[in-house]
PDB file of N, CA and C in Angstrom:
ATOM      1  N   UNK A   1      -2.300   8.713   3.974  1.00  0.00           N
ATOM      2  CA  UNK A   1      -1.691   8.686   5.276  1.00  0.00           C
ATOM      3  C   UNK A   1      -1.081  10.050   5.559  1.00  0.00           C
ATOM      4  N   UNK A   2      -1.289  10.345   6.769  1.00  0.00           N
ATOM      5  CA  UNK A   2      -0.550  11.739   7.050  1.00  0.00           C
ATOM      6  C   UNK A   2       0.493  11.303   8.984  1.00  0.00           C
ATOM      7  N   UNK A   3       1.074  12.375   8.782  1.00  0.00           N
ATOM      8  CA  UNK A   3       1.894  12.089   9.975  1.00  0.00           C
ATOM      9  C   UNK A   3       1.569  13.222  11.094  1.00  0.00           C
ATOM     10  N   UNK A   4       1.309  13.004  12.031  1.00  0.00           N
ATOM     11  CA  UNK A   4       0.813  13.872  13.356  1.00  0.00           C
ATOM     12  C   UNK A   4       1.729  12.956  14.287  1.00  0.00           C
ATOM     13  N   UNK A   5       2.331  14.288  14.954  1.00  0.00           N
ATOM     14  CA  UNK A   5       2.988  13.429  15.792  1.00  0.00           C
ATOM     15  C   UNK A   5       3.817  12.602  15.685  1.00  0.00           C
ATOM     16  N   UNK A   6       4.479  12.154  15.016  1.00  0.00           N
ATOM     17  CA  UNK A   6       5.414  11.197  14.485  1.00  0.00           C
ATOM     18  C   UNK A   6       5.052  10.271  14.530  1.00  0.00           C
ATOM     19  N   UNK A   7       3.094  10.276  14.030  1.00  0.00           N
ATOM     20  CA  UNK A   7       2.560   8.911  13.775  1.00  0.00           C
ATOM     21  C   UNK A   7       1.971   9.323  12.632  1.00  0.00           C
ATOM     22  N   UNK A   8       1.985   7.997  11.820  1.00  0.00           N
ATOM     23  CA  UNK A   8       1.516   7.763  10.671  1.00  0.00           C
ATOM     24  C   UNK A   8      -0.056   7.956  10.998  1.00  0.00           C
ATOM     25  N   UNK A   9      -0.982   8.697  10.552  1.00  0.00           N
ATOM     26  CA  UNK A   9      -2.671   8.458  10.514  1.00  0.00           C
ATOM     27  C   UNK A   9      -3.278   8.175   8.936  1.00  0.00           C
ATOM     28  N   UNK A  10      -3.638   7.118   9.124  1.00  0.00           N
ATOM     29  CA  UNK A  10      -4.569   6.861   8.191  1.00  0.00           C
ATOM     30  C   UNK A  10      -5.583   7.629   7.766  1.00  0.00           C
ATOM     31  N   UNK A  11      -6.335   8.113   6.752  1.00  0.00           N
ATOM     32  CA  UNK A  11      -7.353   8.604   6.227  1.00  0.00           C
ATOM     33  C   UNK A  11      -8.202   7.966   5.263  1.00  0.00           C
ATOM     34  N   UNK A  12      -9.212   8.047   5.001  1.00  0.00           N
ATOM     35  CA  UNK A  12     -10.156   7.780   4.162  1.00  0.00           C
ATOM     36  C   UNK A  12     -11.250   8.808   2.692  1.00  0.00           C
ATOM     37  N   UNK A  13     -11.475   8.170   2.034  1.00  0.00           N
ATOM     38  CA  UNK A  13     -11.740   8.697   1.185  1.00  0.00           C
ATOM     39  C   UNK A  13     -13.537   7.996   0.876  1.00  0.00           C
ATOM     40  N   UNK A  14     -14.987   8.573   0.769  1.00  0.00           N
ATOM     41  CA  UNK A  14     -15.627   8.012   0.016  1.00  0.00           C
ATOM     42  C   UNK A  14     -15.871   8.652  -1.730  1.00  0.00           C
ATOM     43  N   UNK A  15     -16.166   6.834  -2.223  1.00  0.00           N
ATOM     44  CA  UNK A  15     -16.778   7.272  -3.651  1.00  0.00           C
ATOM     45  C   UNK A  15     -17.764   6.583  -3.368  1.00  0.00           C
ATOM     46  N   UNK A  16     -18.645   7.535  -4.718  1.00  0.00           N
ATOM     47  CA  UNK A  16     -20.310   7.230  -4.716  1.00  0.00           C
ATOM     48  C   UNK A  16     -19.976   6.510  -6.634  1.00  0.00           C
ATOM     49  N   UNK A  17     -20.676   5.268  -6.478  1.00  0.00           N
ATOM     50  CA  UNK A  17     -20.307   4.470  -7.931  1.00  0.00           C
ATOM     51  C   UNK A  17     -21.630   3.940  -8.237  1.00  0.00           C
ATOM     52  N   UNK A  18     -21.857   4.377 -10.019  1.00  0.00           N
ATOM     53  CA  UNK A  18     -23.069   4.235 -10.526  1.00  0.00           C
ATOM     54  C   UNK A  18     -23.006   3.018 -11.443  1.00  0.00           C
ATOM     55  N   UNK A  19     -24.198   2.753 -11.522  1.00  0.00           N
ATOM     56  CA  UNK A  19     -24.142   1.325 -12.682  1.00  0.00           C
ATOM     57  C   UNK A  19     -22.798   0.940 -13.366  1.00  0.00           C
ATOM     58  N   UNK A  20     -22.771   1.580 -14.081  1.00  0.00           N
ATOM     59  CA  UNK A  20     -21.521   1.243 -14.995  1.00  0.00           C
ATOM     60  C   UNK A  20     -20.303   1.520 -14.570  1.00  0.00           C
ATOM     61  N   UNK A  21     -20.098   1.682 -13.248  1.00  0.00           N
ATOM     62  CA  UNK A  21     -18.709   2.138 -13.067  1.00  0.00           C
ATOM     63  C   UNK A  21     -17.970   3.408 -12.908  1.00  0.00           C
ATOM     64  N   UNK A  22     -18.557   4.194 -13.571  1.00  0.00           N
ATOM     65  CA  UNK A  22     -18.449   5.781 -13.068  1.00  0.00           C
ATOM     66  C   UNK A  22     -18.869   5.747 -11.564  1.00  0.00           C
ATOM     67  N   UNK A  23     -17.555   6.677 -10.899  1.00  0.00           N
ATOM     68  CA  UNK A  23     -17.549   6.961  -9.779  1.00  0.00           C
ATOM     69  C   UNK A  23     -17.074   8.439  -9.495  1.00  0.00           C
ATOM     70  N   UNK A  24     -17.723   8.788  -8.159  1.00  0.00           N
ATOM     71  CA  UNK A  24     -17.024  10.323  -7.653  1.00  0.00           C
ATOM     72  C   UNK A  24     -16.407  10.397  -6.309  1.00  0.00           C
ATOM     73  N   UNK A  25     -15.605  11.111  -6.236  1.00  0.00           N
ATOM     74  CA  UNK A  25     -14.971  11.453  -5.151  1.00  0.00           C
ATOM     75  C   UNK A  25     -15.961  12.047  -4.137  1.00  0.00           C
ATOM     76  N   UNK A  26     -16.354  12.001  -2.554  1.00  0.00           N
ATOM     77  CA  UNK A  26     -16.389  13.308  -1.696  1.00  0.00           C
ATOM     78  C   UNK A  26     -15.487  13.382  -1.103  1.00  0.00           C
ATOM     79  N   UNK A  27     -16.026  15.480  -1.664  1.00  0.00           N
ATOM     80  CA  UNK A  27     -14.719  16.432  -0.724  1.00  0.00           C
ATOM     81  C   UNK A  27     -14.272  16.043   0.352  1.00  0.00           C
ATOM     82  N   UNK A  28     -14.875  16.101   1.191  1.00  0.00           N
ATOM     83  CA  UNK A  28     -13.660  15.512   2.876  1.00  0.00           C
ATOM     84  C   UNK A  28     -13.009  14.603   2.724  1.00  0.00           C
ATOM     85  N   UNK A  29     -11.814  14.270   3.298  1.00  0.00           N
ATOM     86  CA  UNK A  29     -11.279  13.104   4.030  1.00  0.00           C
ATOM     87  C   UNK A  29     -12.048  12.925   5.191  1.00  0.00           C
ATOM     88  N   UNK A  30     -11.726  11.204   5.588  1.00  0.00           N
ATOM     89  CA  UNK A  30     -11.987  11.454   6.951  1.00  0.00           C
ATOM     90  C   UNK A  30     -11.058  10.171   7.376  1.00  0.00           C
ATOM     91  N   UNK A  31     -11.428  10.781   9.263  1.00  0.00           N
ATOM     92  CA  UNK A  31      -9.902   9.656   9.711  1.00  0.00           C
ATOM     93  C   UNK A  31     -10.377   8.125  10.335  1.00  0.00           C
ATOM     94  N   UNK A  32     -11.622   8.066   9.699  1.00  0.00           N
ATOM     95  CA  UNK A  32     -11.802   7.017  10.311  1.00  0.00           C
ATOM     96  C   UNK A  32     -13.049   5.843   9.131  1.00  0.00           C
ATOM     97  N   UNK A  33     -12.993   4.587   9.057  1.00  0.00           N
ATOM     98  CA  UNK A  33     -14.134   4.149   7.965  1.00  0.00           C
ATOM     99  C   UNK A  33     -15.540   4.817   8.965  1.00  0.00           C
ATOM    100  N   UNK A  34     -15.876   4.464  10.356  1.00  0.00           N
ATOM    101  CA  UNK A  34     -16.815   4.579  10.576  1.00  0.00           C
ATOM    102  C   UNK A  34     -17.411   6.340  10.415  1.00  0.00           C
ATOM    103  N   UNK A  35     -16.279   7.365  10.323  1.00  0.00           N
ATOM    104  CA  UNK A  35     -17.064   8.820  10.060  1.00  0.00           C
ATOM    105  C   UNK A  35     -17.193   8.842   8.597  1.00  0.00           C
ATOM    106  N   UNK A  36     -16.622   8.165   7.550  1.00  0.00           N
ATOM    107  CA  UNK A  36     -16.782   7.973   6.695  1.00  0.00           C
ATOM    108  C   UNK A  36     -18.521   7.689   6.124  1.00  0.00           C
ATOM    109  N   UNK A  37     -18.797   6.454   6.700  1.00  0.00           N
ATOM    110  CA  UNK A  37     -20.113   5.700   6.868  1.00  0.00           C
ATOM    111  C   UNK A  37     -21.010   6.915   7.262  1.00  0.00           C
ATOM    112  N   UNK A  38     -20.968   6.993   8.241  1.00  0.00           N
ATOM    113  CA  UNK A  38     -21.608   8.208   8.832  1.00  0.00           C
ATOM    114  C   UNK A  38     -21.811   9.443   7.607  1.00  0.00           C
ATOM    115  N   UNK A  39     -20.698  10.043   6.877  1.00  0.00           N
ATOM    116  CA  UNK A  39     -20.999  10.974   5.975  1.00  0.00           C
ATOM    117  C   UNK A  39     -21.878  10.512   4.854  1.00  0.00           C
ATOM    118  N   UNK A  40     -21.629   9.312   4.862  1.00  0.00           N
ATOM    119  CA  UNK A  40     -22.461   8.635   3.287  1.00  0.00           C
ATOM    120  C   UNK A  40     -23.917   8.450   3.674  1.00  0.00           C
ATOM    121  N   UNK A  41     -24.211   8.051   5.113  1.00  0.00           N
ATOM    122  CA  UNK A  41     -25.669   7.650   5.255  1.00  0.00           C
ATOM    123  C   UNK A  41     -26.712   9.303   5.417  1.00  0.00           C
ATOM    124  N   UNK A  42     -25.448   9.794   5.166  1.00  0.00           N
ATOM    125  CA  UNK A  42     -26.092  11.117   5.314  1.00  0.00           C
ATOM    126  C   UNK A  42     -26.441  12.166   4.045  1.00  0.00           C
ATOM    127  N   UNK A  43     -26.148  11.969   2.496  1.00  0.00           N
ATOM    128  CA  UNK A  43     -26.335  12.177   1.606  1.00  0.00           C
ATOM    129  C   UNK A  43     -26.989  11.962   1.083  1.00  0.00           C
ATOM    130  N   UNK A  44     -28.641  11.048   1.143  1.00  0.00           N
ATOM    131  CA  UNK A  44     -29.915  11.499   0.921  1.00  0.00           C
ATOM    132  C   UNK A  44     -29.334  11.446  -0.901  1.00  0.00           C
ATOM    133  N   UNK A  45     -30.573  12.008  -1.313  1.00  0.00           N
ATOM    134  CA  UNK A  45     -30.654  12.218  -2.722  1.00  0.00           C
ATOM    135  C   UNK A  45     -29.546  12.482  -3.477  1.00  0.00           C
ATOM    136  N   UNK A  46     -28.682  13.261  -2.859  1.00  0.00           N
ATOM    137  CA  UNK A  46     -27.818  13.568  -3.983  1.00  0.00           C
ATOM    138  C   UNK A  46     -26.583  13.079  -4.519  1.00  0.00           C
ATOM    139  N   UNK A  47     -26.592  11.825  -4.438  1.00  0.00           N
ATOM    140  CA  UNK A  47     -26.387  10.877  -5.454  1.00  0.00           C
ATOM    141  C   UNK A  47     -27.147   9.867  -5.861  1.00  0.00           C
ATOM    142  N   UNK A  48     -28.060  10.114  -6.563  1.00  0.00           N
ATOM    143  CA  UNK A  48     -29.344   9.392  -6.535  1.00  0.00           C
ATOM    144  C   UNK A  48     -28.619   8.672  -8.200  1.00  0.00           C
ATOM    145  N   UNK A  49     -28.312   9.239  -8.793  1.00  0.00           N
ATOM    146  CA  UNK A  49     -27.423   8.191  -9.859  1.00  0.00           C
ATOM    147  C   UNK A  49     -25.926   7.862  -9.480  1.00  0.00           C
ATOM    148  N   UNK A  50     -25.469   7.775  -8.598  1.00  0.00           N
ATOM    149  CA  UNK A  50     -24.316   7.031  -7.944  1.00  0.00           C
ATOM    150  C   UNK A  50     -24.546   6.382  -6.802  1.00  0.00           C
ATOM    151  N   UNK A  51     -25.193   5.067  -6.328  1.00  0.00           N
ATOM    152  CA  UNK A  51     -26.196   4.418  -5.175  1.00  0.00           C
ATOM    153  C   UNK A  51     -25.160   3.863  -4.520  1.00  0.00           C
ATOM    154  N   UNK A  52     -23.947   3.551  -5.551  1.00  0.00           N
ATOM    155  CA  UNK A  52     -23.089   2.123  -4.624  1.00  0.00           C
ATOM    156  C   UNK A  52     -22.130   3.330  -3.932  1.00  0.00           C
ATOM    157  N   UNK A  53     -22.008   3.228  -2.625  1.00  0.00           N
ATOM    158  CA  UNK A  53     -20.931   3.641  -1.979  1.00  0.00           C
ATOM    159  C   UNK A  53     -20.000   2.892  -1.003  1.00  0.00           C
ATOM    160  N   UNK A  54     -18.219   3.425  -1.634  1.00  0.00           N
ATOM    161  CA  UNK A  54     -17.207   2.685  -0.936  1.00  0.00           C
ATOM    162  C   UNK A  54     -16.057   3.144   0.129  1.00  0.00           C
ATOM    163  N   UNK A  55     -15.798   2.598   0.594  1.00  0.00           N
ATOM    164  CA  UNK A  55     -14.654   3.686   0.977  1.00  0.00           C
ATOM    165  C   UNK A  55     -13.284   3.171   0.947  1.00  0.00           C
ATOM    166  N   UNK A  56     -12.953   4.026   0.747  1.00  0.00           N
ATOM    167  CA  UNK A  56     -11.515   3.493  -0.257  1.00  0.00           C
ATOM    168  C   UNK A  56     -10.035   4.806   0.673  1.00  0.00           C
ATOM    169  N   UNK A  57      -8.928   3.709   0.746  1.00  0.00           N
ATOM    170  CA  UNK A  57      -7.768   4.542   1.290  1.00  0.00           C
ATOM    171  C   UNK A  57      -7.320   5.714   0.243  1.00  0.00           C
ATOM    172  N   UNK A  58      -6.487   6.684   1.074  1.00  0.00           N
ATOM    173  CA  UNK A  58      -6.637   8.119   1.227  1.00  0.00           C
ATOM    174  C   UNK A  58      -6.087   8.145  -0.368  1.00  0.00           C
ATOM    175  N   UNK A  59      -5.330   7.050  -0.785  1.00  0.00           N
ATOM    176  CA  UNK A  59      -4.889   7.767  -2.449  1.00  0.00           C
ATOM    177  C   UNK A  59      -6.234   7.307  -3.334  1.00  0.00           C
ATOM    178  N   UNK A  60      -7.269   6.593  -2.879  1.00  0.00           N
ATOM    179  CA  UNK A  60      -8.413   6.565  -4.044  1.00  0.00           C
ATOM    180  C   UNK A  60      -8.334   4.475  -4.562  1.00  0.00           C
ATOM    181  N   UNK A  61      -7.395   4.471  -4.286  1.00  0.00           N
ATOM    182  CA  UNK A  61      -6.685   3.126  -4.842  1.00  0.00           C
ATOM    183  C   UNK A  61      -7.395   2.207  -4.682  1.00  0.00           C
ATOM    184  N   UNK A  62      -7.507   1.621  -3.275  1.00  0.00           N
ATOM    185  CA  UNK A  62      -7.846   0.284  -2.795  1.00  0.00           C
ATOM    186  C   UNK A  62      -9.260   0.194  -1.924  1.00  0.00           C
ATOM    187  N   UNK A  63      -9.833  -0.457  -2.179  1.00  0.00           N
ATOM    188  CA  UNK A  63     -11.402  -0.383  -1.608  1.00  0.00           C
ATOM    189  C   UNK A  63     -11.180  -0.635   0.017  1.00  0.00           C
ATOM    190  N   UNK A  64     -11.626   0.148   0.837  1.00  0.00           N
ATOM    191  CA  UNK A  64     -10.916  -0.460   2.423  1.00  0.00           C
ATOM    192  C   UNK A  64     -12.261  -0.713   3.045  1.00  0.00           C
ATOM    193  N   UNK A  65     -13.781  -0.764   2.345  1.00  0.00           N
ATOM    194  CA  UNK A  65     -14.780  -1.026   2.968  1.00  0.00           C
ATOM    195  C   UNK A  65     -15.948  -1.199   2.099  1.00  0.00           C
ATOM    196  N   UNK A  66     -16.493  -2.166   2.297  1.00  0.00           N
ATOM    197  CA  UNK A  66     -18.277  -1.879   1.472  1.00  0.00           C
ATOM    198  C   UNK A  66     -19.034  -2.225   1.636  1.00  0.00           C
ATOM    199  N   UNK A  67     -20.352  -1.435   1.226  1.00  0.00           N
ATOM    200  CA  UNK A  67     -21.824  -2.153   1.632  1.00  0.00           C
ATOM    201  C   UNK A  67     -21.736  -3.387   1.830  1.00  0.00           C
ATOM    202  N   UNK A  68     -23.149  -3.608   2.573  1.00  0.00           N
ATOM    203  CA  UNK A  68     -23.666  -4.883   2.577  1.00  0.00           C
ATOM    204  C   UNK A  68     -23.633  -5.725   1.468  1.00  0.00           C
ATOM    205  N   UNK A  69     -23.657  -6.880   0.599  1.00  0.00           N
ATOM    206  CA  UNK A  69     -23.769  -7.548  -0.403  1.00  0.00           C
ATOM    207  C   UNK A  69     -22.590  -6.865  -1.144  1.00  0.00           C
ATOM    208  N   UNK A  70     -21.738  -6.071  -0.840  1.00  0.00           N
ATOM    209  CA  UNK A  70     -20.774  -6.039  -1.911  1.00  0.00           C
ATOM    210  C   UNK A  70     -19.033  -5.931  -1.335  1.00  0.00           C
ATOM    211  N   UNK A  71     -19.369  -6.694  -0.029  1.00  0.00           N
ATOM    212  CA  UNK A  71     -18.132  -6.914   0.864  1.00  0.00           C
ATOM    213  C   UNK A  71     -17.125  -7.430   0.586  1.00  0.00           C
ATOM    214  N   UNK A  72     -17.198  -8.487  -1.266  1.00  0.00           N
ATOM    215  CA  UNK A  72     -16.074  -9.582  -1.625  1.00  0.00           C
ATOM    216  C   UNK A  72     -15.554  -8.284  -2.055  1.00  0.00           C
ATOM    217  N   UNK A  73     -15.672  -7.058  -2.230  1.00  0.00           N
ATOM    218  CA  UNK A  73     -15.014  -6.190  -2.806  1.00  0.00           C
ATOM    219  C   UNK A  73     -13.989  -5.270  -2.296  1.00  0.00           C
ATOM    220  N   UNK A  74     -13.732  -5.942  -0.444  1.00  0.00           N
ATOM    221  CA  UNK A  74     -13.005  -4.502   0.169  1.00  0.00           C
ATOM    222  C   UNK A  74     -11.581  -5.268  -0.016  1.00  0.00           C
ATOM    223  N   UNK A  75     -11.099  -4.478   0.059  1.00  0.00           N
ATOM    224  CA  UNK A  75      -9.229  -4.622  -0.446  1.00  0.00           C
ATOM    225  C   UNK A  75      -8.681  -5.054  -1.839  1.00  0.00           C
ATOM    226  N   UNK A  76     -10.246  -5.122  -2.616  1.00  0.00           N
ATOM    227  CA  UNK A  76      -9.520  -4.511  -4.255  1.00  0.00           C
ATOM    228  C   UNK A  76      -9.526  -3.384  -4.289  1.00  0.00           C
ATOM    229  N   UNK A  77      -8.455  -3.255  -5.785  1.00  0.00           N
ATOM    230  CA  UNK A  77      -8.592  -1.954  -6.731  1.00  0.00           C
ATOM    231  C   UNK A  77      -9.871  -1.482  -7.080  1.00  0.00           C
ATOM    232  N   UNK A  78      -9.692   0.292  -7.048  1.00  0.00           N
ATOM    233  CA  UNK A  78     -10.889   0.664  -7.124  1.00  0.00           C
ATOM    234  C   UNK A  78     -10.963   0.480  -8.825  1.00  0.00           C
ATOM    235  N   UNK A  79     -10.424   0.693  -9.301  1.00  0.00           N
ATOM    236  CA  UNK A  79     -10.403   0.589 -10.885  1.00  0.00           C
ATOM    237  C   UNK A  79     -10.701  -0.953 -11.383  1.00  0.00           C
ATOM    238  N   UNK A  80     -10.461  -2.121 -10.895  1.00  0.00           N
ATOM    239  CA  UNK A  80     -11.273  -3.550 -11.359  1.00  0.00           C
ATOM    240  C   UNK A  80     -12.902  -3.137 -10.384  1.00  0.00           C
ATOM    241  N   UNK A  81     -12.962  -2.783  -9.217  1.00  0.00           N
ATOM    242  CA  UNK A  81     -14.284  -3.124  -9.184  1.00  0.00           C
ATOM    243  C   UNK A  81     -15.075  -2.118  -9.714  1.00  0.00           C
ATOM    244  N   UNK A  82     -14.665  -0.556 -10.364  1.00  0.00           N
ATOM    245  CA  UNK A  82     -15.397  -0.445 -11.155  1.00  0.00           C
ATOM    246  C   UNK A  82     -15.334  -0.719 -12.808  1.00  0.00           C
ATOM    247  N   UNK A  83     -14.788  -1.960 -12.881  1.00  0.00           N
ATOM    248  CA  UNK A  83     -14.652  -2.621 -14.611  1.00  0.00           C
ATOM    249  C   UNK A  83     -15.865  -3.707 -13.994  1.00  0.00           C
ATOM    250  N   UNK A  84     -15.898  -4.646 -12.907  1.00  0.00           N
ATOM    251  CA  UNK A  84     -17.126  -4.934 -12.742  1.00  0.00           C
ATOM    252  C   UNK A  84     -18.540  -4.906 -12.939  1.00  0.00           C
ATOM    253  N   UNK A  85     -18.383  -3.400 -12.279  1.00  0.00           N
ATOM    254  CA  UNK A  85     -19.654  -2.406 -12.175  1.00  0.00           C
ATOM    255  C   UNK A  85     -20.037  -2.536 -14.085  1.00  0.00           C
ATOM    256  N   UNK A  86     -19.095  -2.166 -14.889  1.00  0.00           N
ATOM    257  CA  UNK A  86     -18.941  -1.964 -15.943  1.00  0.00           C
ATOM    258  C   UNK A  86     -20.077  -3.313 -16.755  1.00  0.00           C
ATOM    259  N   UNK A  87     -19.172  -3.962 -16.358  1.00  0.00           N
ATOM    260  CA  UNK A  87     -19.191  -5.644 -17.228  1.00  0.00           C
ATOM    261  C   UNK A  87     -21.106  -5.858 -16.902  1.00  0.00           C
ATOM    262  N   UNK A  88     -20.954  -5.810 -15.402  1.00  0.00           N
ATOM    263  CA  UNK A  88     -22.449  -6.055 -14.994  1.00  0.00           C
ATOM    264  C   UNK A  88     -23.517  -5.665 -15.812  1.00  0.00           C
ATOM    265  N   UNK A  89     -23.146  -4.085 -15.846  1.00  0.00           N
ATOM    266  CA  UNK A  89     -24.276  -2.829 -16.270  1.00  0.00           C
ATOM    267  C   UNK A  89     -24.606  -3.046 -17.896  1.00  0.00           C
ATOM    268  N   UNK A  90     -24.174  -4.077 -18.807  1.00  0.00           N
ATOM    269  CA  UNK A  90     -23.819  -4.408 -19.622  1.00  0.00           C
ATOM    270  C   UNK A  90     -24.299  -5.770 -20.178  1.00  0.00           C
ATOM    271  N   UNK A  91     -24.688  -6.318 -19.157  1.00  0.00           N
ATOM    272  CA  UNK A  91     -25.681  -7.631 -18.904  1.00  0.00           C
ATOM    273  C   UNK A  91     -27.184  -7.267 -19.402  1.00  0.00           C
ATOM    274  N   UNK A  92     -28.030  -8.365 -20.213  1.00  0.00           N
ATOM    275  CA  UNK A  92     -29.237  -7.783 -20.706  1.00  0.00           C
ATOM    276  C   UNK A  92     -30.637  -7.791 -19.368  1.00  0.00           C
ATOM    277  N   UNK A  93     -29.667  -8.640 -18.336  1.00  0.00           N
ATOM    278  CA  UNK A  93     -30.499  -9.408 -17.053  1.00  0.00           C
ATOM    279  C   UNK A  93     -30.323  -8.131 -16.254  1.00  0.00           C
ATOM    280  N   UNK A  94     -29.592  -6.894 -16.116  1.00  0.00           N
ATOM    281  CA  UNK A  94     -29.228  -6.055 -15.123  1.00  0.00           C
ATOM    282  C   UNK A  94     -30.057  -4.598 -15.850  1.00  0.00           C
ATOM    283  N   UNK A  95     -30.438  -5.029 -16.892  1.00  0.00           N
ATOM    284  CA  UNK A  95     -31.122  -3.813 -17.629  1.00  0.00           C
ATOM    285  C   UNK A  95     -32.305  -3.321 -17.052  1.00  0.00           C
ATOM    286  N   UNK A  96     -32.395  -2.006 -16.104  1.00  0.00           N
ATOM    287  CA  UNK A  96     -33.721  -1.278 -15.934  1.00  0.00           C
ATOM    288  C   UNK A  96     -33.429  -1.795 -14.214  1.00  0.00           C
ATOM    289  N   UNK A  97     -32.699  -2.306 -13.909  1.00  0.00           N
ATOM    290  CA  UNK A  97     -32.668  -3.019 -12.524  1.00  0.00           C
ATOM    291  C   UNK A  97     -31.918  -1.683 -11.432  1.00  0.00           C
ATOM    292  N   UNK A  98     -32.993  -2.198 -10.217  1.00  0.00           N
ATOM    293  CA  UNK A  98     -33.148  -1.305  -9.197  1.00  0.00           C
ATOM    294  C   UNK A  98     -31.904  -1.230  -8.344  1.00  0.00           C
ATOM    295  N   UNK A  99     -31.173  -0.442  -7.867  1.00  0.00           N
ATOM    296  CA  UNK A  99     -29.915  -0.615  -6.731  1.00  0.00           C
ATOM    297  C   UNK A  99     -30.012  -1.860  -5.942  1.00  0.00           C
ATOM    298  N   UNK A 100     -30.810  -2.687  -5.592  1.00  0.00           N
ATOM    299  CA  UNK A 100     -30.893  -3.545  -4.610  1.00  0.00           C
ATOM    300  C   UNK A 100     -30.560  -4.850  -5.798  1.00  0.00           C
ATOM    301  N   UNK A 101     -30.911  -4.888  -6.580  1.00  0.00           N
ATOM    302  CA  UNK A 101     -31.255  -6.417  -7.781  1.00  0.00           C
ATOM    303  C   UNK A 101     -29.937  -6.308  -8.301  1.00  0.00           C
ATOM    304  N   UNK A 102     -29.449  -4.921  -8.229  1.00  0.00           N
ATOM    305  CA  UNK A 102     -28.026  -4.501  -9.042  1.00  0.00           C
ATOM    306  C   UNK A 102     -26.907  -5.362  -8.200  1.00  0.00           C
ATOM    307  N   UNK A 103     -27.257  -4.657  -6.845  1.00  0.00           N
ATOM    308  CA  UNK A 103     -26.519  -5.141  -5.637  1.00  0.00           C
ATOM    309  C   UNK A 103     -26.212  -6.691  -5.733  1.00  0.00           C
ATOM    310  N   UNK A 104     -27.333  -7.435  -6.048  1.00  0.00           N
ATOM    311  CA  UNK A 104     -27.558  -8.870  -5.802  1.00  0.00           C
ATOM    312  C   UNK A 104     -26.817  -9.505  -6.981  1.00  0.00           C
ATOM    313  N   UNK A 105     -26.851  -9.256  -8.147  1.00  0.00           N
ATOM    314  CA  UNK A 105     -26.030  -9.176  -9.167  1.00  0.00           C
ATOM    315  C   UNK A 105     -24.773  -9.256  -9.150  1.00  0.00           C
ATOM    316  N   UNK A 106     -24.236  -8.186  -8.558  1.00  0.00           N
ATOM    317  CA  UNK A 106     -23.093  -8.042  -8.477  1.00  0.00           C
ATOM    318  C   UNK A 106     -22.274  -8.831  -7.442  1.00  0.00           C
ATOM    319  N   UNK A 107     -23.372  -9.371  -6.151  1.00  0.00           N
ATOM    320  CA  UNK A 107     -23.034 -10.431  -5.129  1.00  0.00           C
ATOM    321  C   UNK A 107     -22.265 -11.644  -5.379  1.00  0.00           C
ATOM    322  N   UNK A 108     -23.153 -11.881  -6.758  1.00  0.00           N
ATOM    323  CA  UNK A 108     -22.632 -13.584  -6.985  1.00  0.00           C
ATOM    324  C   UNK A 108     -22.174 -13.311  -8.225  1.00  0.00           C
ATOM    325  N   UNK A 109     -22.018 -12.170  -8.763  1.00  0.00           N
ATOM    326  CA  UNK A 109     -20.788 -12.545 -10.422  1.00  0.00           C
ATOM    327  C   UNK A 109     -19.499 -12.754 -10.409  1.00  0.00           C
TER     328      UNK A 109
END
C-alpha cells in the first residue's frame, strides 16, 4: 500500500510458481490486479518453468488473485499455497504432468 494523496493505494505484486513451489517475483508493481494480468499474459516463454501465475498484495503475503482452476487459492498465504504446489509435485500421479493436468490436480486436492 502506498499513500498518494492522503489515500491509501493499493498495489500488486505478480509471482510466476513452478511445480514444486518455487516461486519468483516480477520487477514492477502494479496498481491494479487487472494490469497485473495484463503483464503476465504477456510473458510468453520466459517462464516456461514457472507456468502457475498469481497475484499476490504488495508485501508478497497473501494471494489476491488466480488462474482459472486455481481460484480456491486467492486470499491464502503465499507460503501454504506454495507447500501445496510442494505436496502435489511429490505425488507419483503428478509425475511428468503437463501445466494443465497439474492445474487439475491441484483443483480438487
Amino acid at each position: 500500500m502506498k499513500r498518494e494523496g492522503g489515500k491509501l493505494k493499493l498495489s500488486y505484486n505478480l509471482i510466476c510458481m513452478s511445480f514444486d513451489g518455487e516461486y519468483k517475483t516480477e520487477a514492477p508493481e502494479f496498481e491494479s490486479i487487472e494490469a497485473t494480468w495484463e503483464y503476465a499474459n504477456d510473458l510468453g516463454s520466459k517462464w516456461f518453468f514457472y507456468p502457475f501465475c498469481f497475484v499476490t498484495t504488495a508485501s508478497g503475503k497473501t494471494i489476491a488473485a488466480a488462474p482459472e482452476l486455481l481460484e480456491r487459492f486467492t486470499g491464502q498465504r503465499t507460503r501454504k499455497v506454495a507447500a501445496v504446489f510442494k505436496q502435489e509435485s511429490e505425488k507419483a500421479e503428478n509425475e511428468n504432468a503437463d501445466a494443465e493436468k497439474y492445474a487439475f490436480a491441484l483443483a480438487f486436492a
